[in-house]
Protein backbone atom coordinates (compact mmCIF):
# COMPACT_ATOMS: atom_id res chain seq x y z
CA UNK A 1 27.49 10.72 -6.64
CA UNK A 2 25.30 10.96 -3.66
CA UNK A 3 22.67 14.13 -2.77
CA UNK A 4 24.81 15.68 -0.46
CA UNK A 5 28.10 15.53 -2.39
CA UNK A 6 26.36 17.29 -5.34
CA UNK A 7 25.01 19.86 -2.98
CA UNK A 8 28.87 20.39 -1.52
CA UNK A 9 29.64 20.76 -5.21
CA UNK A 10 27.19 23.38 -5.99
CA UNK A 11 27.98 25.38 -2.47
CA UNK A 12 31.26 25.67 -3.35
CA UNK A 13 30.63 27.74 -6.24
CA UNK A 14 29.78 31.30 -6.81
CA UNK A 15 26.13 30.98 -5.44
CA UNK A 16 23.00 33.24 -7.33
CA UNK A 17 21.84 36.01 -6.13
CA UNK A 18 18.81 35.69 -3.58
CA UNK A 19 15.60 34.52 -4.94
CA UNK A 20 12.49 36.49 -5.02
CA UNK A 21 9.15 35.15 -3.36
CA UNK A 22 6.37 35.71 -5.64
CA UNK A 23 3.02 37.32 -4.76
CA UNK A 24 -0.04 36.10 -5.43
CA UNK A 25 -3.40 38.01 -5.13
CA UNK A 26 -7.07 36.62 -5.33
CA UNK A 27 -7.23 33.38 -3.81
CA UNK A 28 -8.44 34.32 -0.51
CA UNK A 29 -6.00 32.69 1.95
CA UNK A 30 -5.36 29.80 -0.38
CA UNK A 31 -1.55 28.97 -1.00
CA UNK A 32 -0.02 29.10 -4.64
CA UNK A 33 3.21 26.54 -5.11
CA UNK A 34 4.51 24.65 -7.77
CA UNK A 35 4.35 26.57 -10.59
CA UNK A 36 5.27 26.71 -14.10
CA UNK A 37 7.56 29.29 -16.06
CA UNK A 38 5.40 32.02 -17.54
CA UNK A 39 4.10 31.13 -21.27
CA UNK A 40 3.11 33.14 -23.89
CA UNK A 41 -0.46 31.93 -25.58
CA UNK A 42 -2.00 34.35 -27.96
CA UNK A 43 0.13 37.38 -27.09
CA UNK A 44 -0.84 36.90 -23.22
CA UNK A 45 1.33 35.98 -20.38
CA UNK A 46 0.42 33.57 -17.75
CA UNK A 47 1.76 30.97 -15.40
CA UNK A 48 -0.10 28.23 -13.79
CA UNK A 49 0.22 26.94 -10.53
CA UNK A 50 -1.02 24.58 -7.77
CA UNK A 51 -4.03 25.92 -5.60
CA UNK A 52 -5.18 24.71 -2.02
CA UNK A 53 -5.74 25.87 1.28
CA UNK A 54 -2.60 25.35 3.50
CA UNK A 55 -4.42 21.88 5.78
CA UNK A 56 -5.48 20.27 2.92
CA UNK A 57 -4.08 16.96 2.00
CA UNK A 58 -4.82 14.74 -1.13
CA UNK A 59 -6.12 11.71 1.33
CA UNK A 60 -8.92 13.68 2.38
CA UNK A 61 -12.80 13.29 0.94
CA UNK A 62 -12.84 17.15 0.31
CA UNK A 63 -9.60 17.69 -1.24
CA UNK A 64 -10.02 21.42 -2.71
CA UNK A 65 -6.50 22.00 -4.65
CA UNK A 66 -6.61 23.07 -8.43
CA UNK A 67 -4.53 24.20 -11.21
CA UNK A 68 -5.32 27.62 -11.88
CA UNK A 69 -3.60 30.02 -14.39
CA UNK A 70 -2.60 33.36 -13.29
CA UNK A 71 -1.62 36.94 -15.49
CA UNK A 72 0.74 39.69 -14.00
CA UNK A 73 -0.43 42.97 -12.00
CA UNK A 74 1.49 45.40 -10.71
CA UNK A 75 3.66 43.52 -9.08
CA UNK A 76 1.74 40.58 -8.00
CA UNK A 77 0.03 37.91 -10.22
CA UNK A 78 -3.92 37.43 -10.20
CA UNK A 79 -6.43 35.05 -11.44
CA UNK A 80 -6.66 35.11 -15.91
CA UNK A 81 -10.04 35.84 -16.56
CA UNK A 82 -12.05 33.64 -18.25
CA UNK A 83 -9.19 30.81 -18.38
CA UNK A 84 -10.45 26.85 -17.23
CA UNK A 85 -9.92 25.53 -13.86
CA UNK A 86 -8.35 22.36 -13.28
CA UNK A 87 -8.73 19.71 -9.78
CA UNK A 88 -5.17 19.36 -10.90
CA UNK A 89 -1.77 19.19 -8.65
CA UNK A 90 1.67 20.46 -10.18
CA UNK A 91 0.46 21.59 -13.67
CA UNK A 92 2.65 21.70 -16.18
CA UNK A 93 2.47 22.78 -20.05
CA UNK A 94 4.06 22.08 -22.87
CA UNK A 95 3.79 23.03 -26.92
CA UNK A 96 3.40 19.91 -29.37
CA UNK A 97 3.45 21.05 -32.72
CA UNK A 98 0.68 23.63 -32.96
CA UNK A 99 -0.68 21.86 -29.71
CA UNK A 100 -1.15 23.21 -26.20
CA UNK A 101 -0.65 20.23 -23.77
CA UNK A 102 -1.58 20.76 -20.42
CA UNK A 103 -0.89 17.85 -17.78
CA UNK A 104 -1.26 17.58 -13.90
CA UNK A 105 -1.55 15.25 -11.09
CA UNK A 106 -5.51 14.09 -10.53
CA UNK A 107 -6.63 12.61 -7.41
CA UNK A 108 -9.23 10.07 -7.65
CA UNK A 109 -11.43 6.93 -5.68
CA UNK A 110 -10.02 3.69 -6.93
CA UNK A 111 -12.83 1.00 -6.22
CA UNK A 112 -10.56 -1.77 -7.35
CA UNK A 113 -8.07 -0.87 -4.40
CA UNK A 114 -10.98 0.21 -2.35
CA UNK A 115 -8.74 4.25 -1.43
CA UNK A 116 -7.77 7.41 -3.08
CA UNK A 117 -5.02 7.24 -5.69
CA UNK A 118 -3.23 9.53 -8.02
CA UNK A 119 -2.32 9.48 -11.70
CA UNK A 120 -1.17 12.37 -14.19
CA UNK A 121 -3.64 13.27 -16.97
CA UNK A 122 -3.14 14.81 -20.00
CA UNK A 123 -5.00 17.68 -22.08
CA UNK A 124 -4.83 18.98 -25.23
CA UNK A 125 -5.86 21.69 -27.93
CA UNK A 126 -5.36 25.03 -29.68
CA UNK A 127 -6.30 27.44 -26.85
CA UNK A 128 -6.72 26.66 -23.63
CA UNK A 129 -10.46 27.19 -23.38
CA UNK A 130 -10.49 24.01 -25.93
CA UNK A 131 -8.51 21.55 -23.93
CA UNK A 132 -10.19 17.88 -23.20
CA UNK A 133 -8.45 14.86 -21.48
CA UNK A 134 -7.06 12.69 -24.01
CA UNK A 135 -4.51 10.44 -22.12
CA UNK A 136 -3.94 9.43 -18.26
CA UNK A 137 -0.56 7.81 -16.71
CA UNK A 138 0.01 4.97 -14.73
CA UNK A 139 -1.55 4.47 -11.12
CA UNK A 140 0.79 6.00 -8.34
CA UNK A 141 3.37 7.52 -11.32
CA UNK A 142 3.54 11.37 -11.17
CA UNK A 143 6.90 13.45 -12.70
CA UNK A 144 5.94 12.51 -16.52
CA UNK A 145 6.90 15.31 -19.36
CA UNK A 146 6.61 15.30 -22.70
CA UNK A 147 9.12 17.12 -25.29
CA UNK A 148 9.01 17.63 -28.92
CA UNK A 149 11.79 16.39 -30.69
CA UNK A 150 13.49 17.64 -34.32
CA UNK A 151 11.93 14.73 -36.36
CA UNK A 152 8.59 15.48 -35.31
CA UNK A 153 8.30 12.48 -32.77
CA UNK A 154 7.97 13.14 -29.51
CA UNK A 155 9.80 12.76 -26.16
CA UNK A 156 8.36 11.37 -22.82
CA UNK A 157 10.30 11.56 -19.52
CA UNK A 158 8.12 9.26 -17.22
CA UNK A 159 9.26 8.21 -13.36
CA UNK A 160 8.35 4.77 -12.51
CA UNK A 161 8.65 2.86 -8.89
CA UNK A 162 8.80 -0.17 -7.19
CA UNK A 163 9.14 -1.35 -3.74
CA UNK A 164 12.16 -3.43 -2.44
CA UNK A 165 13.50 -4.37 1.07
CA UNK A 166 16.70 -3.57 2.47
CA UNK A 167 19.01 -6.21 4.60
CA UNK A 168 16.85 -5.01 7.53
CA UNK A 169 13.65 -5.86 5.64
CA UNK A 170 12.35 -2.78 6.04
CA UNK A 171 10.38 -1.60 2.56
CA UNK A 172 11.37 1.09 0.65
CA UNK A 173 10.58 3.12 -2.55
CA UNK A 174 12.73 2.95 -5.70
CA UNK A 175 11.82 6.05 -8.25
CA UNK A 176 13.97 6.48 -11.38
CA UNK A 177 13.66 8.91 -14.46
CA UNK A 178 12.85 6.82 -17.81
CA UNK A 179 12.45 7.55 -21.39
CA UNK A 180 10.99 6.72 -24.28
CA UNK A 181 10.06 8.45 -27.94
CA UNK A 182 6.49 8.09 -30.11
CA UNK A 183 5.20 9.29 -33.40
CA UNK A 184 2.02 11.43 -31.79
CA UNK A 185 0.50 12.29 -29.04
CA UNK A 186 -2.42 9.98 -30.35
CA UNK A 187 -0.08 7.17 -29.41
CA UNK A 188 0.26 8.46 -25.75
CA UNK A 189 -1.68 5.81 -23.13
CA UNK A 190 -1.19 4.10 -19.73
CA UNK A 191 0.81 1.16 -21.44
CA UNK A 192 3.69 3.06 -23.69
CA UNK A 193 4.16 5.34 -20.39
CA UNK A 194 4.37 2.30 -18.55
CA UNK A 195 6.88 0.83 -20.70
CA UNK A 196 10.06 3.24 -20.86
CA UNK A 197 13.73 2.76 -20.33
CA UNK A 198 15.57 3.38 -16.99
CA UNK A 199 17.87 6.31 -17.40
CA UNK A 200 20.58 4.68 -15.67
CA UNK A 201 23.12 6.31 -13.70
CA UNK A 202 21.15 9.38 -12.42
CA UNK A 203 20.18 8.58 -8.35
CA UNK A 204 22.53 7.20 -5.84
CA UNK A 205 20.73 4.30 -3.96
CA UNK A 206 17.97 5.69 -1.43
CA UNK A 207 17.52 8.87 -2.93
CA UNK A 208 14.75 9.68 -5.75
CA UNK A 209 13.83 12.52 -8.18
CA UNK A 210 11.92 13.28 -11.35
CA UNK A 211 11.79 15.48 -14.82
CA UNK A 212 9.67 18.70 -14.45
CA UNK A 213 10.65 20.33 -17.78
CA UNK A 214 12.50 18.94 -20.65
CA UNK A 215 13.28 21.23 -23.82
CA UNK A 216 15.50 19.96 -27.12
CA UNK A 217 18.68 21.44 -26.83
CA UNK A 218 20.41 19.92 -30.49
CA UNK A 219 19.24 17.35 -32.79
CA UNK A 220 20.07 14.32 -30.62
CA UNK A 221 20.21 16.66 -27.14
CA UNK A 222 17.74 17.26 -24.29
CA UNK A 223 17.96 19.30 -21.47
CA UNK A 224 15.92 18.93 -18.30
CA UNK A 225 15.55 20.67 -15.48
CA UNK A 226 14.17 18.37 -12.43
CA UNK A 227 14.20 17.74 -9.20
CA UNK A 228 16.80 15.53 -6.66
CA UNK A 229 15.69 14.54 -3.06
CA UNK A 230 16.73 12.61 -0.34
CA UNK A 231 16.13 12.05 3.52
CA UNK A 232 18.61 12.65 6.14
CA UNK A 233 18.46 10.49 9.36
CA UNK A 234 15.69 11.84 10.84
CA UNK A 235 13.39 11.04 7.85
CA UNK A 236 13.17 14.66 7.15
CA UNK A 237 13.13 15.46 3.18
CA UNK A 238 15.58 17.70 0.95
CA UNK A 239 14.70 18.48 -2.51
CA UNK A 240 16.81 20.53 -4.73
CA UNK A 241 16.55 21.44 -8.30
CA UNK A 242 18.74 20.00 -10.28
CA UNK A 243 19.55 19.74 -14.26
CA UNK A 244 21.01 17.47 -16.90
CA UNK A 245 21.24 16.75 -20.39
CA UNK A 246 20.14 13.51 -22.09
CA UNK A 247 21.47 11.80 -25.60
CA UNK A 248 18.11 10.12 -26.62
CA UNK A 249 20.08 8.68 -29.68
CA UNK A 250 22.74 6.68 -27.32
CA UNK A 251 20.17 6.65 -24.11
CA UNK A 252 22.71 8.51 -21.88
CA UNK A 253 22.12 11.18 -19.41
CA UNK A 254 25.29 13.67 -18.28
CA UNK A 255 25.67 13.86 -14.97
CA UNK A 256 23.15 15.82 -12.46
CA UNK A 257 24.13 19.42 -11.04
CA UNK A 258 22.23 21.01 -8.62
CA UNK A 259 21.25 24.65 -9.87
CA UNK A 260 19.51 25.89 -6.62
CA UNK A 261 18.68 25.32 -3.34
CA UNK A 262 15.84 26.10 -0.88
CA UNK A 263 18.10 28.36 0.97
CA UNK A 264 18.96 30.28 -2.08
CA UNK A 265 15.67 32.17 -1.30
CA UNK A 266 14.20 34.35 1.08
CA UNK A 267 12.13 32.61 4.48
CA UNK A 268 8.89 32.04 4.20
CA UNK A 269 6.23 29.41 5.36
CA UNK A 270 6.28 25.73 4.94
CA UNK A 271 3.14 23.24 4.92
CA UNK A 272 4.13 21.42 7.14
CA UNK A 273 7.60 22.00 9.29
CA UNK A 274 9.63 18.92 7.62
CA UNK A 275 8.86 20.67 4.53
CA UNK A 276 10.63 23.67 4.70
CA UNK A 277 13.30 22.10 2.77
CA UNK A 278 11.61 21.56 -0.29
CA UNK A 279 11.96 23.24 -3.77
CA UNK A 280 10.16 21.57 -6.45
CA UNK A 281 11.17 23.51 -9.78
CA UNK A 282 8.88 23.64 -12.44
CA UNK A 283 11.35 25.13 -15.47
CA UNK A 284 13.00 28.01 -16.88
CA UNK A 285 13.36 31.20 -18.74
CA UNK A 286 16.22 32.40 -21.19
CA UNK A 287 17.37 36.19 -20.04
CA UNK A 288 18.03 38.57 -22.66
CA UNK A 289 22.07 38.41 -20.85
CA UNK A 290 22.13 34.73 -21.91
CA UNK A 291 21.36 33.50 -17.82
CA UNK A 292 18.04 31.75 -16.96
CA UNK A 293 15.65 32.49 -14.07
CA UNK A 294 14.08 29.32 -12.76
CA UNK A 295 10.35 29.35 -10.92
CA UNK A 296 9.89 26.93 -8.32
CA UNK A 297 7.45 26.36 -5.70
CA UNK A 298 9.06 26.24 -2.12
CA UNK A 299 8.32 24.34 0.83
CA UNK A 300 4.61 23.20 -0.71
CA UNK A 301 3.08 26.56 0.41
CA UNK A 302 5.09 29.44 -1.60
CA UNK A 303 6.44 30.24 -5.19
CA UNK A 304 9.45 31.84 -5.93
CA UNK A 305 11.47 32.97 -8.71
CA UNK A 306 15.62 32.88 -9.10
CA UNK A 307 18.39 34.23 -11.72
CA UNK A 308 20.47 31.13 -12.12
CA UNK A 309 23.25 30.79 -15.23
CA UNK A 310 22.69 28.41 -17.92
CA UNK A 311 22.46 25.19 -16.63
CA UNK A 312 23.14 23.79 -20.21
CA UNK A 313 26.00 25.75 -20.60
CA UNK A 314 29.15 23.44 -20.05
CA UNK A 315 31.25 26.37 -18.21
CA UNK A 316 28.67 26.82 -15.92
């Protein structure tokens, strides 16, 4: 099923309340977007998100952006004292075992291609003041998350690409979820990440999307929440968050449902004006009431938060 006839799907049901947009204090006029749930480490609260002032773009010399974690007051959300910086995009975290795992997109200087690149590195460790790189993705592959799974192996979502030319011969991008499971994160390089199985079945031709949280649902069941995007015929993008479950035992993925769209929350500013149709979700919550509120960031300049119903629930 195609983008739009998912989106008609999930419009024509009883639509969430209106999203909140999150405030973020002490980062001088630097935007906060795409950022995590909150997480509980060591009895504190935080959430981390992507940092950068509103021109900047990852081709440039001077790229500033970073991952930064952030603690709740009154009302707004700050800076965590005394918590690392990262020259991260889209941070994510996850729990391994006893294991924090923090990953992100790094922009770097690739002398064999002779131009800036990007790649998704990994960290690990007890506390976050003790995380060190221990693994880096592909070249070019961002959208990789990792899960931990019942029989102590672990789950990787990854999101390879590839070019291909249409009957017009006009190039274009092909970008598909894949999976794969290892014994330890000790095992996680560039090669097994660049080796997983296509999840087939998930993207209608021309359109894309990714994992941005994964969580083990049953024994042989994973849910993710992630993102689905296409472009309508003026090249302008549409992302919406989206959600599906995956047997990892018989390599089949239910089908996608959207679970929220930009429009879903209040205005408010876009990077650039063909993004204001952009929400990137990063994962969810469980409510005491048994719904979920999912945190997203919104138009690559804002973060906002939304009540949504279980999106693993199959009446919902």
């Amino acid at each position: 099923m195609r983008c739009i006839e998912l989106v008609r799907e999930f419009e024509q049901k009883e639509q969430p309340s209106t999203g909140e947009i999150l405030k973020f204090n002490g980062v001088r006029k630097k935007d906060v977007y795409n950022i995590t749930p909150p997480f509980e480490v060591d009895g504190a609260r935080y959430l981390a998100g992507r940092v950068e002032f509103r021109e900047s773009h990852w081709r440039q010399a001077e790229y500033d952006t970073q991952a930064m974690f952030f603690t709740e007051k009154k009302g707004a959300w700050v800076p965590a004292k005394k918590m690392p910086l990262f020259k991260l995009e889209d941070p994510f975290v996850t729990k391994i075992k006893d294991e924090i795992v923090l990953g992100g997109v790094e922009i770097f200087d690739d002398p064999e291609e002779n131009e800036r690149r990007f790649r998704t590195v990994f960290y690990r460790g007890k506390s976050f003041t003790e995380l060190k790189q221990f693994a880096e993705g592909p070249k070019g592959m961002k959208d990789i998350r990792l899960v931990g799974l019942s029989s102590e192996e672990i789950g990787i979502f990854t999101r390879p690409e590839w070019k291909l030319r249409d009957e017009n011969g006009r190039e274009t991008y092909v970008k598909k979820i894949s999976f794969t499971v290892f014994d330890s994160l000790e095992k996680l390089n560039e090669e097994r990440i660049a080796n997983t199985r296509i999840i087939e079945g998930l993207f209608a031709p021309g359109e894309w999307g990714g994992a941005n949280e994964a969580r083990l649902l049953g024994e042989k069941l994973i849910g993710v929440i992630g993102h689905i995007a296409y472009r309508d015929l003026e090249e302008q993008p549409h992302y919406y968050a989206m959600a599906f479950t995956f047997d990892f035992e018989k390599h089949k993925a239910s089908p996608i449902k959207i679970i929220a769209a930009r429009k879903n929350f209040p205005p408010a500013e876009a990077k650039r004006p063909e993004l204001r149709d952009v929400l990137f979700p990063g994962g969810i919550i469980r409510n005491p009431d048994g719904t979920m509120t999912l945190y997203a960031g919104l138009g690559d300049a804002a973060a906002g938060k939304i009540v949504i119903p279980n999106p693993f629930d199959k009446s919902s």
